[in-house]
N, C-alpha and C. Protein backbone atom coordinates (compact mmCIF):
# COMPACT_ATOMS: atom_id res chain seq x y z
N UNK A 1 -80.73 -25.62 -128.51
CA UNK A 1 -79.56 -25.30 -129.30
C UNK A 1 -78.28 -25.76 -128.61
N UNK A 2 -78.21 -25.47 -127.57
CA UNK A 2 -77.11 -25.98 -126.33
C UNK A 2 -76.96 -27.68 -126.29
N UNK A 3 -77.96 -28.20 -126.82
CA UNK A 3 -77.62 -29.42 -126.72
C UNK A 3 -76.86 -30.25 -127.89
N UNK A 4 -77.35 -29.56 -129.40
CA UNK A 4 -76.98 -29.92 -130.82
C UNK A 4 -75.41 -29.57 -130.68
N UNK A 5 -75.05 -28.60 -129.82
CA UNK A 5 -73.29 -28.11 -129.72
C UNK A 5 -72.99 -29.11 -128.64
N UNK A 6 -73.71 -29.27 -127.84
CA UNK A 6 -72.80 -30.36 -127.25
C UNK A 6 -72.84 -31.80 -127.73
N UNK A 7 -73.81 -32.44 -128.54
CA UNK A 7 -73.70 -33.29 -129.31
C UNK A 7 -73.47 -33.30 -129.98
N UNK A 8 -72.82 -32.82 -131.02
CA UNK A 8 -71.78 -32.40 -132.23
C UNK A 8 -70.51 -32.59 -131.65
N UNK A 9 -69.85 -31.69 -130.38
CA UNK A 9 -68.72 -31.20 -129.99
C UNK A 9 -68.34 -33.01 -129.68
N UNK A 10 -69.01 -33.97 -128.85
CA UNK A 10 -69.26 -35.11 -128.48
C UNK A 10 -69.03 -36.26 -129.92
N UNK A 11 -69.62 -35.71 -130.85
CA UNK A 11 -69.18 -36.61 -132.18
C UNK A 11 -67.88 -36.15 -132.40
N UNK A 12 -68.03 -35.35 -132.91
CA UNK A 12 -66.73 -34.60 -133.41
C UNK A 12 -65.81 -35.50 -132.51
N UNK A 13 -65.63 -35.16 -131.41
CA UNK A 13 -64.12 -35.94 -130.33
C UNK A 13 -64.25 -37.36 -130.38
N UNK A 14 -65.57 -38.44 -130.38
CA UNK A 14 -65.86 -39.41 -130.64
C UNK A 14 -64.89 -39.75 -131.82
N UNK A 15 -65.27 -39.24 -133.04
CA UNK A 15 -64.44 -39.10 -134.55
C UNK A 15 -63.23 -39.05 -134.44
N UNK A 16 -62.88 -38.11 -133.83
CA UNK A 16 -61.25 -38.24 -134.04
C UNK A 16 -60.58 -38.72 -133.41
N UNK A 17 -61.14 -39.40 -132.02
CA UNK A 17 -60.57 -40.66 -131.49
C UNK A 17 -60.34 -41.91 -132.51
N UNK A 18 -61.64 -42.20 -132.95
CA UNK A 18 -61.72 -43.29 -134.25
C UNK A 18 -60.87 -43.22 -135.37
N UNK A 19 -60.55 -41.86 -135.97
CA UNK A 19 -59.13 -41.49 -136.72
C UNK A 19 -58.09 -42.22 -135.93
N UNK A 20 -57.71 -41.65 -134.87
CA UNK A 20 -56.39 -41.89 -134.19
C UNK A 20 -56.00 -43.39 -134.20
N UNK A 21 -57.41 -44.19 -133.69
CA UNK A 21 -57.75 -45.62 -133.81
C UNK A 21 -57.24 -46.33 -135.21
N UNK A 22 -57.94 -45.96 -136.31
CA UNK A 22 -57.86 -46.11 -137.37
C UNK A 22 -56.37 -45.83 -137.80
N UNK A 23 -55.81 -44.69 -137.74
CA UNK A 23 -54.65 -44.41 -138.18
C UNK A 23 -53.70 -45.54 -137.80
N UNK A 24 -53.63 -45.69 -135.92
CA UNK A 24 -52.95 -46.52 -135.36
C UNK A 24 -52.83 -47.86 -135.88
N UNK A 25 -54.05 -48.17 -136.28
CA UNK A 25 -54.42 -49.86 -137.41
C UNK A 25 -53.57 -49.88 -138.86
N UNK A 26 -53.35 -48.72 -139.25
CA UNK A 26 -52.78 -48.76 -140.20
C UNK A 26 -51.26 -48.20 -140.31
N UNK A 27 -50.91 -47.71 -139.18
CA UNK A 27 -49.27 -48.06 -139.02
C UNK A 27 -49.14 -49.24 -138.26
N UNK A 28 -49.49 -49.62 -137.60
CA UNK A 28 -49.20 -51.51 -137.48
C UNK A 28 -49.38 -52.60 -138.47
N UNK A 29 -50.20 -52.03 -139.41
CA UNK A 29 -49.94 -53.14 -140.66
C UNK A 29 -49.08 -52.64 -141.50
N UNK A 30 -48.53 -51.87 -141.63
CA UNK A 30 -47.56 -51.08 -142.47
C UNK A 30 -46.14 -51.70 -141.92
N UNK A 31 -46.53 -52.14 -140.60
CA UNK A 31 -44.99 -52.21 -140.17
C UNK A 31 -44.94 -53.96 -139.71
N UNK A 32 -46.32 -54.55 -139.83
CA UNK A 32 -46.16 -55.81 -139.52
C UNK A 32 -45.23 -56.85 -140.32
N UNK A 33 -44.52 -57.68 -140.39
CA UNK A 33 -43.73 -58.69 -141.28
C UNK A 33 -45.21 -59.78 -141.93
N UNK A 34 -45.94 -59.25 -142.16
CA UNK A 34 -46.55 -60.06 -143.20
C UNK A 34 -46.58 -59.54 -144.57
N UNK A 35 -47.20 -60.68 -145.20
CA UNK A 35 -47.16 -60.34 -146.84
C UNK A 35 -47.51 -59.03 -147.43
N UNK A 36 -47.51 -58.36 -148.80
CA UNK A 36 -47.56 -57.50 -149.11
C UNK A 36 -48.74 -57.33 -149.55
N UNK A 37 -49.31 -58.80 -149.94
CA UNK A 37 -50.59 -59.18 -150.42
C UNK A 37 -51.47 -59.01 -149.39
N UNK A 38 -51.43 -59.46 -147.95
CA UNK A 38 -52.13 -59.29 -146.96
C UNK A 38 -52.10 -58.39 -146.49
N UNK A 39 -51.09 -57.41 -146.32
CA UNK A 39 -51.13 -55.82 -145.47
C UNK A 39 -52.48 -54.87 -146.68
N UNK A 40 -52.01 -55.26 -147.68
CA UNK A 40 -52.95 -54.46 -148.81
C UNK A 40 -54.24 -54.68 -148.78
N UNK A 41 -54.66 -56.16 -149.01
CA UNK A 41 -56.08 -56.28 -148.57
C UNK A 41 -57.06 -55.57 -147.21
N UNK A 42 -56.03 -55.85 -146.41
CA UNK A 42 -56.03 -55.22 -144.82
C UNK A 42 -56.56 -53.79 -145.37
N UNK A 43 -55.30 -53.09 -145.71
CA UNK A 43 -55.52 -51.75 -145.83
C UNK A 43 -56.69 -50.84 -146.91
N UNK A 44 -56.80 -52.07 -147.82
CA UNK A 44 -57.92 -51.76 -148.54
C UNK A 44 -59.60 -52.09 -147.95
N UNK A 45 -59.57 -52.62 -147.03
CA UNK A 45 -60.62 -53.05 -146.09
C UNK A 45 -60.73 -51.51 -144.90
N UNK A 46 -60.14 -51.26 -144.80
CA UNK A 46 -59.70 -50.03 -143.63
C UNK A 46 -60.10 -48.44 -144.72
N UNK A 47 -59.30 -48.57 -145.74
CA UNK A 47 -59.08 -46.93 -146.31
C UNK A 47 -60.53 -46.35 -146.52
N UNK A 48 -61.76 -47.36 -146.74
CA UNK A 48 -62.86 -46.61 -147.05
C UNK A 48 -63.69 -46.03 -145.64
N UNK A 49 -63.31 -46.46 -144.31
CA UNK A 49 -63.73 -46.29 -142.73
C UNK A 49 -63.17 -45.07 -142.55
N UNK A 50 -61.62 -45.11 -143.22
CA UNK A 50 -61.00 -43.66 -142.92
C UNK A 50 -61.49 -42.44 -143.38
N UNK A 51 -61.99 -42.67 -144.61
CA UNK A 51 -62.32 -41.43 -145.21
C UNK A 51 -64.11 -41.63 -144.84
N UNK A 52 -64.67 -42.47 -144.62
CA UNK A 52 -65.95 -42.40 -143.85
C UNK A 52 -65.91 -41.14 -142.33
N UNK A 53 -65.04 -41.89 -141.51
CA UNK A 53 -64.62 -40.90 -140.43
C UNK A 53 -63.89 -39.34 -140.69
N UNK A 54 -62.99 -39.55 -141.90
CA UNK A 54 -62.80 -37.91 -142.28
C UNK A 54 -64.44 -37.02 -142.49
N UNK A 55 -65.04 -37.55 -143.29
CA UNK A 55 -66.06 -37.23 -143.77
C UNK A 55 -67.08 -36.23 -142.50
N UNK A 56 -66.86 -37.45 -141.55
CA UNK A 56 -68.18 -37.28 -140.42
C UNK A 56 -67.46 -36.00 -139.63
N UNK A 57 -65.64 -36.22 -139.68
CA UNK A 57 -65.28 -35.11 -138.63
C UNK A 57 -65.37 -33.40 -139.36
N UNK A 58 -65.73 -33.45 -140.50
CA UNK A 58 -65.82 -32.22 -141.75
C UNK A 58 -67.23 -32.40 -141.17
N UNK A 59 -67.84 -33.33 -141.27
CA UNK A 59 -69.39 -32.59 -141.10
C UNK A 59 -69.97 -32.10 -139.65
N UNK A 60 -69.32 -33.11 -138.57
CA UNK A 60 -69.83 -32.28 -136.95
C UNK A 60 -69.10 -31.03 -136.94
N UNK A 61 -67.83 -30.98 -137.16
CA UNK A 61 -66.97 -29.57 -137.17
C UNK A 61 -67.95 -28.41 -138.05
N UNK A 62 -68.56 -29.02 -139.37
CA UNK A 62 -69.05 -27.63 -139.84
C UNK A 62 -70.36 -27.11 -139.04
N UNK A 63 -71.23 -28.06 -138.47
CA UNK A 63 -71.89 -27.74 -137.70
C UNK A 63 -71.35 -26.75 -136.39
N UNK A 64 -70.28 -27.45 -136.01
CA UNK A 64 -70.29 -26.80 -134.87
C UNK A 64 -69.34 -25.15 -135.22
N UNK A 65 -69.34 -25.19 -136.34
CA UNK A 65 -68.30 -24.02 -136.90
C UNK A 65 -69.71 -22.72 -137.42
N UNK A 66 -70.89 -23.30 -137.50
CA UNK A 66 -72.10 -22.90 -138.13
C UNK A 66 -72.72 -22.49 -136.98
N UNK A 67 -72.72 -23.03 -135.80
CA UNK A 67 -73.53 -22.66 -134.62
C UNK A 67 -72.71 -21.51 -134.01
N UNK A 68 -71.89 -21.45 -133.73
CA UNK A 68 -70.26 -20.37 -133.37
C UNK A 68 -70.62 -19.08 -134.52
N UNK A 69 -71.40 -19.11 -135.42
CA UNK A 69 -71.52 -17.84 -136.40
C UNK A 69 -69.89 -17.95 -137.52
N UNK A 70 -69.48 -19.09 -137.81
CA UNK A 70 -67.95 -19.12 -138.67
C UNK A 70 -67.04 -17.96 -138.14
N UNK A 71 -66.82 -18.17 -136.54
CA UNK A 71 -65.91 -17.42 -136.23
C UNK A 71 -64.41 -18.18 -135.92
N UNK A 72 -63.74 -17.97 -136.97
CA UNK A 72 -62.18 -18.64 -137.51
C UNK A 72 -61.28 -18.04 -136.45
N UNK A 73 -60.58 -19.11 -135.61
CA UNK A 73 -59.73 -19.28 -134.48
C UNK A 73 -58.48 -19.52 -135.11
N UNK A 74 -57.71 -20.40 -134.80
CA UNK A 74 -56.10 -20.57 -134.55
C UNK A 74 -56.15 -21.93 -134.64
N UNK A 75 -57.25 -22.75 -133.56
CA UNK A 75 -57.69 -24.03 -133.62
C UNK A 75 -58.46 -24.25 -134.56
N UNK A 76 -59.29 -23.67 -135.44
CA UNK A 76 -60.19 -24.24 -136.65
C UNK A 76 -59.37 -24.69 -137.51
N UNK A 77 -58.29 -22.95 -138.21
CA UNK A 77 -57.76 -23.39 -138.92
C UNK A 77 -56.52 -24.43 -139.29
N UNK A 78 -56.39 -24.63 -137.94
CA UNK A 78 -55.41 -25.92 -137.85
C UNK A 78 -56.00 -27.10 -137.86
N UNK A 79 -57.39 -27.21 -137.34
CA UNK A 79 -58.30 -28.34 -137.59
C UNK A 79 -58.73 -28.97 -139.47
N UNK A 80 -58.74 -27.65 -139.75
CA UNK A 80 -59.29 -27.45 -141.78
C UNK A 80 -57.90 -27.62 -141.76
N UNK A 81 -56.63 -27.51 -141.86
CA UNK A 81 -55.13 -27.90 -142.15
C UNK A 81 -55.17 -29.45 -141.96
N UNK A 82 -55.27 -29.90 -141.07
CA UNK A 82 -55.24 -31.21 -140.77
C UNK A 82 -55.51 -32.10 -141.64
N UNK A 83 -57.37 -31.54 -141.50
CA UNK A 83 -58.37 -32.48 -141.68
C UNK A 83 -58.04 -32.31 -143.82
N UNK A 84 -57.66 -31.20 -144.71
CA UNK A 84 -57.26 -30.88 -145.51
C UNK A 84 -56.05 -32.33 -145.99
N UNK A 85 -54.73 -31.97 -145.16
CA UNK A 85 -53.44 -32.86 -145.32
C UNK A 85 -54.08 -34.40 -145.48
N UNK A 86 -55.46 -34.51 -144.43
CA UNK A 86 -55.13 -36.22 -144.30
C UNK A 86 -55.86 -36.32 -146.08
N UNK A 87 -56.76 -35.76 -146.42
CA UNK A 87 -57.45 -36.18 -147.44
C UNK A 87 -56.78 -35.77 -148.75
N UNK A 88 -56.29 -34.53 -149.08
CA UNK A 88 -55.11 -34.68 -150.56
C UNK A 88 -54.01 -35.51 -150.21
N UNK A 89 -53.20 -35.59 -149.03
CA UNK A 89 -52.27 -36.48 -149.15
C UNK A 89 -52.86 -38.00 -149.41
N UNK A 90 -54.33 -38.65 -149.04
CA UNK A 90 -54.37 -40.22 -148.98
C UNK A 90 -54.93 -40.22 -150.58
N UNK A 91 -55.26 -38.97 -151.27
CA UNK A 91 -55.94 -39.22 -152.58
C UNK A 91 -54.18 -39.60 -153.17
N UNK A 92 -52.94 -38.42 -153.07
CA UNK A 92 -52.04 -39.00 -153.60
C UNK A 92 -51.22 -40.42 -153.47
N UNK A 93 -51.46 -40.77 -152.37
CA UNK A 93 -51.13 -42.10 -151.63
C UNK A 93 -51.72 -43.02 -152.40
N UNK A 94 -53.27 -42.98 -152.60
CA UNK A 94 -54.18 -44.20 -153.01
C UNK A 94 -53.31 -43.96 -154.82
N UNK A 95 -53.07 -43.01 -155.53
CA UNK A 95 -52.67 -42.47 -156.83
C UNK A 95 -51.50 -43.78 -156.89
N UNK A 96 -50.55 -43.54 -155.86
CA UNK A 96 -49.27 -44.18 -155.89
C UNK A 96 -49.36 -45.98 -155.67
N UNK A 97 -50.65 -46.32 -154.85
CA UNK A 97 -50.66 -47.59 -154.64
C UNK A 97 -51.27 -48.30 -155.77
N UNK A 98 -52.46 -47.18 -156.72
CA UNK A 98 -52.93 -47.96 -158.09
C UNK A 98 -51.75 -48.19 -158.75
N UNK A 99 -50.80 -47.12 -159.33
CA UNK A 99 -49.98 -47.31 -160.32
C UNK A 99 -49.07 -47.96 -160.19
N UNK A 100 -48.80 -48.75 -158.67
CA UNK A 100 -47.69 -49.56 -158.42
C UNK A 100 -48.22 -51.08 -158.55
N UNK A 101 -46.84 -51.87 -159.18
CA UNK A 101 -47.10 -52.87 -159.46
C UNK A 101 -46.94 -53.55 -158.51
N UNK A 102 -47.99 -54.43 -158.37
CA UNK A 102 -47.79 -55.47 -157.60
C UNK A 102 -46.67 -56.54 -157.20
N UNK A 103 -45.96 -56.72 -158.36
CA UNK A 103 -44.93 -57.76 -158.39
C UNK A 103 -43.73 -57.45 -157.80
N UNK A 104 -43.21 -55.77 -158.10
CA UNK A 104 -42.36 -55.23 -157.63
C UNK A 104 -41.94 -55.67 -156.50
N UNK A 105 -41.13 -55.77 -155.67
CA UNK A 105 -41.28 -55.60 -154.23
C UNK A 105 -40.18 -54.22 -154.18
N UNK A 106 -39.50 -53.68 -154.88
CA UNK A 106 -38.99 -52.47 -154.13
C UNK A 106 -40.33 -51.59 -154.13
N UNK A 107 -40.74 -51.73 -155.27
CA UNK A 107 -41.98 -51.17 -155.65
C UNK A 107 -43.05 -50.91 -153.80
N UNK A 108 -42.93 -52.14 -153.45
CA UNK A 108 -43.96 -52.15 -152.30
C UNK A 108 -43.52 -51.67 -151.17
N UNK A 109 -41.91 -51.78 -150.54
CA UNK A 109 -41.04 -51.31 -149.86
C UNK A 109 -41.51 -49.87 -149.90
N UNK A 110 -41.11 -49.35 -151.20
CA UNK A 110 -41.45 -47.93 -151.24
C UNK A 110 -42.86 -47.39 -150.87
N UNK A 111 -43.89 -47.85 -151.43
CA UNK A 111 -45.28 -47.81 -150.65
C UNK A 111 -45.30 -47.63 -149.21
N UNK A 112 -44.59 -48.83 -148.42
CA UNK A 112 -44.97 -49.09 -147.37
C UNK A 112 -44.17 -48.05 -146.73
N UNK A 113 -43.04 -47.72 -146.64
CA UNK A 113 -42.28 -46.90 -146.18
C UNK A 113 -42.99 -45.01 -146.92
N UNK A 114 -43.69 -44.55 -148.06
CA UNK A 114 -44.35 -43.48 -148.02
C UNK A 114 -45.23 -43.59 -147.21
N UNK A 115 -46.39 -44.36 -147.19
CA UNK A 115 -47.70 -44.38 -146.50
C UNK A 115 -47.27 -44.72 -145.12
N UNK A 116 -46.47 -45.16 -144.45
CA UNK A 116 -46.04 -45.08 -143.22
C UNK A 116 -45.63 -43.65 -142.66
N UNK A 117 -45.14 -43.21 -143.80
CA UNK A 117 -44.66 -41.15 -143.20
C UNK A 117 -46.15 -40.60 -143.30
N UNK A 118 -46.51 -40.82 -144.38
CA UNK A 118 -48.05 -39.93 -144.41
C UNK A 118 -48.63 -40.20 -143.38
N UNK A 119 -48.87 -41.35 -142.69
CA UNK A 119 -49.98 -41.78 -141.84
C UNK A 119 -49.16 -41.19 -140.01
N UNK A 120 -47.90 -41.46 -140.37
CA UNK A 120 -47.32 -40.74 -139.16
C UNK A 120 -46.87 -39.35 -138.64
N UNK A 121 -47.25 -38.73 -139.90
CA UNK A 121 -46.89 -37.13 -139.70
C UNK A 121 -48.20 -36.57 -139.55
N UNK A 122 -49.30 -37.42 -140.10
CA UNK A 122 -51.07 -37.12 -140.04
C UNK A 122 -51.32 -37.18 -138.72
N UNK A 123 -51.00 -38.36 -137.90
CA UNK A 123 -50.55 -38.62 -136.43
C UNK A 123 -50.48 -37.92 -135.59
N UNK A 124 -49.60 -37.29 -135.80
CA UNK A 124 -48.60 -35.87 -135.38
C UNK A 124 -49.64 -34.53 -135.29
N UNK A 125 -50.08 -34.34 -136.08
CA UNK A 125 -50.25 -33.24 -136.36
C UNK A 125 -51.43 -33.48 -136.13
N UNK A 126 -52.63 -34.35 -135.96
CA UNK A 126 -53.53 -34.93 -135.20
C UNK A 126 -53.62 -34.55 -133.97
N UNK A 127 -52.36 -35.19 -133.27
CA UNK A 127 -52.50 -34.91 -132.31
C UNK A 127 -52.03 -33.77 -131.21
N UNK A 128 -51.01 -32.78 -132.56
CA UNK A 128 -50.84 -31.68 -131.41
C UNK A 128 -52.16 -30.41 -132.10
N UNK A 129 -53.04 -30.93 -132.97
CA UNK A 129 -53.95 -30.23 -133.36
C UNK A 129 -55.31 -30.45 -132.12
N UNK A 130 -55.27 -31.44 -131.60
CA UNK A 130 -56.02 -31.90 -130.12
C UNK A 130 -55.52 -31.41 -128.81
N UNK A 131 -54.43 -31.55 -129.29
CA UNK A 131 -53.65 -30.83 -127.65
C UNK A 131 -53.72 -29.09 -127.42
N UNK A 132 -54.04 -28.80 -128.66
CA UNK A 132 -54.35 -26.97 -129.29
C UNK A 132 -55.57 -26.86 -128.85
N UNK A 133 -56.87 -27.38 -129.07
CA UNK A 133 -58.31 -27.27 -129.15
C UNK A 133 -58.51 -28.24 -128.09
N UNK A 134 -58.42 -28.94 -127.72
CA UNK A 134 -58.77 -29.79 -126.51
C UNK A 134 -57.89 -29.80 -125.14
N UNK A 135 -56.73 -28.89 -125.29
CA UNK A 135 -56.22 -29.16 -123.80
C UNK A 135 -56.37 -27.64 -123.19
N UNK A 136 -56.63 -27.04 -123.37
CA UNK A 136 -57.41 -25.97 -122.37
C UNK A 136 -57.40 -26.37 -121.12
């Protein structure tokens, strides 16, 4: 049993390194001076890894939230806050990038400059949600 918690606890931190990774990939194309056409493809190549890795960090966490008997900390629920924000905020994000037109360019300005706050306040809160549960 001691070993499934420490190999979980081991994914789990694996994972949200790969978030941080991931995230980081996608505020550098957000902020790179290339096309609007190319940051998008980029980012549409990337958004399905992200929510692959959300996915996996919801599933080692429930494990390891299942082995613990679901005893709710300070750090869980800031972990379920987090892990919560990144996934309704990128469903509204992805909402805003279908219905925007391509041709626009304030149109894309505005994109790039929302999904740059989302992805940097996710960041944030990433990482003082690690510095809560991991710096002990």
């Amino acid at each position: 049993m001691e070993e499934l918690i420490a190999l979980s606890i081991e994914l789990h931190v694996v994972f949200i390194v790969l978030l941080v990774v991931i995230i980081g990939i996608n505020l550098y194309l957000l902020k790179s001076n290339r096309t609007f056409f190319k940051v998008s493809k980029l980012l549409e190549l990337i958004t399905p890894q992200y929510y692959i890795v959300l996915a996996a960090i919801f599933f080692t966490g429930l494990i390891v939230l299942s082995v613990t008997k679901f005893v709710f900390s300070m750090e869980v629920v800031s972990m379920l806050a987090v892990w919560l924000y990144g996934v309704v905020f990128g469903i509204k994000n992805h909402k805003v990038y279908k219905r925007m037109l391509k041709t626009d360019a304030q149109a894309q300005e505005n994109y790039k400059k929302l999904a740059f706050k989302k992805y940097s306040v996710e960041l944030g809160f990433l990482l003082v949600v690690i510095a809560l549960a991991y710096g002990k």
